[in-house]
Protein backbone atom coordinates (compact mmCIF):
# COMPACT_ATOMS: atom_id res chain seq x y z
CA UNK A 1 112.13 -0.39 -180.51
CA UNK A 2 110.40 -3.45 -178.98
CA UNK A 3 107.05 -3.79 -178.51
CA UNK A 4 107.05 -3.16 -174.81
CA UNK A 5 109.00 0.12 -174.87
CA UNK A 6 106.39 1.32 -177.69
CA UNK A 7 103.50 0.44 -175.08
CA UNK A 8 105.14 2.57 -172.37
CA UNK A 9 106.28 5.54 -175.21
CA UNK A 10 102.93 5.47 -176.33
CA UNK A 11 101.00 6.38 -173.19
CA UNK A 12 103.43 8.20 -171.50
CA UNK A 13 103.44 10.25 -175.14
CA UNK A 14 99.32 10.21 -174.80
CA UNK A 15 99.61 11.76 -171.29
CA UNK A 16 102.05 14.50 -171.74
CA UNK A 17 100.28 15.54 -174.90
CA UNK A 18 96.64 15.63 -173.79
CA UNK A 19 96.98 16.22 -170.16
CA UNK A 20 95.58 19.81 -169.59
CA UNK A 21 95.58 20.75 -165.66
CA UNK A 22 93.81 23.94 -166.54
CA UNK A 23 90.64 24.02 -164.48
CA UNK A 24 87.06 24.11 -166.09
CA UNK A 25 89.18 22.84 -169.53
CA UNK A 26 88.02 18.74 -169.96
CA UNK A 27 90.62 16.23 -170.50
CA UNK A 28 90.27 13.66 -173.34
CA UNK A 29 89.90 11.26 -170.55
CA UNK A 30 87.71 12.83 -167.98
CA UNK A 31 85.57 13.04 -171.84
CA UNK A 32 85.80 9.44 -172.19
CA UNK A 33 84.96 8.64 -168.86
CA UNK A 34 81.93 10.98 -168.92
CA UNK A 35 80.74 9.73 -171.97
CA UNK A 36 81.35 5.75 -171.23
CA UNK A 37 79.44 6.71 -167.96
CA UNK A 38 77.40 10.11 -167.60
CA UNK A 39 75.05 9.03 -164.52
CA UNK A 40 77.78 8.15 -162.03
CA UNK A 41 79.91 11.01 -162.72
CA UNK A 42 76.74 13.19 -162.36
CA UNK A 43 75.82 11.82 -159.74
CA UNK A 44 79.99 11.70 -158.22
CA UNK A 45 80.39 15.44 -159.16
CA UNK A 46 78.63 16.35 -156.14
CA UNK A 47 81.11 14.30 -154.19
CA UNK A 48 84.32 16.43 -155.66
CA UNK A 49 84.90 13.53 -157.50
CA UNK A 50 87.18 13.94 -160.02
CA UNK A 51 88.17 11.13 -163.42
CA UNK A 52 91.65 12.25 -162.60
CA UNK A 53 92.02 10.85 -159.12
CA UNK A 54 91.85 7.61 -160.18
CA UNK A 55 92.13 7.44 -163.85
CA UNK A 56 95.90 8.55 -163.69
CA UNK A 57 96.71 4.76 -161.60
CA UNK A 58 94.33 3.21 -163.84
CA UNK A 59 96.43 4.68 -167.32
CA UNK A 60 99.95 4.40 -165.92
CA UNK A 61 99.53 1.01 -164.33
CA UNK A 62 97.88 -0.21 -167.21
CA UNK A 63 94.93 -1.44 -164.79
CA UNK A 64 97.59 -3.95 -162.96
CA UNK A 65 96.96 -2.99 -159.30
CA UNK A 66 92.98 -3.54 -160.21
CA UNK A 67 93.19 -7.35 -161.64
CA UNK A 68 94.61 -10.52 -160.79
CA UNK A 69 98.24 -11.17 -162.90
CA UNK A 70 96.44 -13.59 -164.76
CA UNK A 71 94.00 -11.28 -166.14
CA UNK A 72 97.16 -8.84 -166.54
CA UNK A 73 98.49 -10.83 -169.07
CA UNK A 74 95.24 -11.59 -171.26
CA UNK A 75 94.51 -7.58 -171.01
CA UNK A 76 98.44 -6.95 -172.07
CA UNK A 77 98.14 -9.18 -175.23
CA UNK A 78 95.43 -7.20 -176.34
CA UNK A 79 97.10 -4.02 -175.50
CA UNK A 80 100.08 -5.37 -177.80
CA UNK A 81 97.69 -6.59 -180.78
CA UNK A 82 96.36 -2.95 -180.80
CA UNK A 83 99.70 -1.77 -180.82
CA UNK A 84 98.71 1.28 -183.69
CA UNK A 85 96.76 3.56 -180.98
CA UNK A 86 97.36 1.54 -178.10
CA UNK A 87 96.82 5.03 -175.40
CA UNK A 88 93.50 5.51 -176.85
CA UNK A 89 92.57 1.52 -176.36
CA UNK A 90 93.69 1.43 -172.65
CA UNK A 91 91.23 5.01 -172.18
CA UNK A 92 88.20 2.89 -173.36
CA UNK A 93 89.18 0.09 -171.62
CA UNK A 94 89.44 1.95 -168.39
CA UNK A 95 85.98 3.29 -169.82
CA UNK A 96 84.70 0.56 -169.42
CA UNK A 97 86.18 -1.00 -166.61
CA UNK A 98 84.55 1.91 -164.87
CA UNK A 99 81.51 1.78 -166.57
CA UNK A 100 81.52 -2.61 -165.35
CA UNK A 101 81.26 -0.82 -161.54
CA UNK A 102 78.51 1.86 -162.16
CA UNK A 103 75.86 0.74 -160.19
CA UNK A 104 78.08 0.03 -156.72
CA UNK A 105 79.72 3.79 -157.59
CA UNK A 106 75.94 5.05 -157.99
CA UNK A 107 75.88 3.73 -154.46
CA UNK A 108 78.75 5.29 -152.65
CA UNK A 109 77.76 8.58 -151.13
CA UNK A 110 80.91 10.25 -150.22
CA UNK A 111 84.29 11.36 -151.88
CA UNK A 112 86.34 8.91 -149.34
CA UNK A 113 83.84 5.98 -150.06
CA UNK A 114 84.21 6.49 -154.12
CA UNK A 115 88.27 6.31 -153.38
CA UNK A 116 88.03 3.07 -151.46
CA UNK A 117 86.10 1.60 -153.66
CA UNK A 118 87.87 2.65 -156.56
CA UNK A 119 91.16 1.43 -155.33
CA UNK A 120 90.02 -2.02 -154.28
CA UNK A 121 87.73 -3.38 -156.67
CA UNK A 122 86.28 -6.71 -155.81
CA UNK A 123 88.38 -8.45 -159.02
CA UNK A 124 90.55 -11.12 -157.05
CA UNK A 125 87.89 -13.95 -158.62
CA UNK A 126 87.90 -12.38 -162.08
CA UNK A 127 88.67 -14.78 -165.08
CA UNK A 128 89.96 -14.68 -168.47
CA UNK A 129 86.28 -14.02 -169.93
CA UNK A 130 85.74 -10.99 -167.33
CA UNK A 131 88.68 -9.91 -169.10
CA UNK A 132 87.27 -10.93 -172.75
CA UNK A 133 83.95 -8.98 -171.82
CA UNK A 134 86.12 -5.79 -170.17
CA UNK A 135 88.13 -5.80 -173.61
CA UNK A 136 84.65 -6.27 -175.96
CA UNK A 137 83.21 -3.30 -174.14
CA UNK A 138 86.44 -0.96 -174.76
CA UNK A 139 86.48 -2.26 -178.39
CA UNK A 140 82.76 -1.16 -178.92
CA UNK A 141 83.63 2.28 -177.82
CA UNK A 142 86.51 2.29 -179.95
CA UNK A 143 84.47 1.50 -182.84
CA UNK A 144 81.43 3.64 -181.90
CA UNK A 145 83.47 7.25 -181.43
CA UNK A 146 85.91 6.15 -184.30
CA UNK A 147 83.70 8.46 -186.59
CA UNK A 148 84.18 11.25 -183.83
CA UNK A 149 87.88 11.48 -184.16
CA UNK A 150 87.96 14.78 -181.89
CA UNK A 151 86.29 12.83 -178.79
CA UNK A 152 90.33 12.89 -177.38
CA UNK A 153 91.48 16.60 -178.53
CA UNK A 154 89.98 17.88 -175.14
CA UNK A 155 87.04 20.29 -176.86
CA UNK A 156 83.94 20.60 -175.04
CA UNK A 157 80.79 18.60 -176.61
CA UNK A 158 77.75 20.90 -176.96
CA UNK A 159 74.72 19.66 -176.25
């Protein structure tokens, strides 16, 4: 298998697997998300917003449609150097690609506004080192929950 195909198995594997569409049940990612970011989705939740409506494009696009090609390519060479758990890299990278836009999402008021927002993000000037400081973030949650290896089974965190 080349290394492409074992990107694509990989989190296509990661979504099947740990996708629960059971309602009130947290998905690994919507824990991710919550945790790389608790006061905007606090604050969203009143908004309906939901991890889901924008993490899925985000995950299965590998974050594509949100950067310039040239920053595609730097973020898919570090996708293929952490080829072991490469789903579980691109969740904290999308962690903290969202977490990079907190504040303007803090600012957004409405459900249609978030969506907008979320969908065109102001990255058509981003360089390689927005990129280096997107991936430095993701690799600092990696390391930080890699002592909490049940962060991505989907349980509920009591707190």
């Amino acid at each position: 298998m080349n290394e492409q195909s074992m990107v694509v198995n990989d989190n296509k594997g990661f979504w099947k697997k740990n996708s629960h569409n059971v309602p009130g049940r947290p998905s690994p990612k919507k824990s991710v998300f919550s945790s790389a970011s608790s006061t905007s989705s606090q604050s969203n939740a009143n908004s309906s917003f939901q991890a889901f409506q924008f993490s899925f494009r985000w995950m299965n696009n590998l974050l594509t449609r949100e950067v310039p090609l040239r920053c595609s390519i730097r973020l898919w060479d570090t996708y293929l150097a952490e080829s072991d758990d490469f789903a579980a890299f691109q969740l904290y990278v999308c962690a903290a690609f969202l977490l990079h836009w907190r504040q303007k999402l803090l600012r957004e008021r409405d459900f249609q506004g978030l969506m907008l927002m979320l969908q065109n993000l102001p990255t058509s000037n981003w360089s390689d080192h927005d990129i280096g400081v997107l991936v430095a973030e993701a690799y600092r949650f990696k390391v930080a929950f890699a002592d909490a290896p049940n962060h991505l089974s989907g349980s509920k965190i009591k707190r």
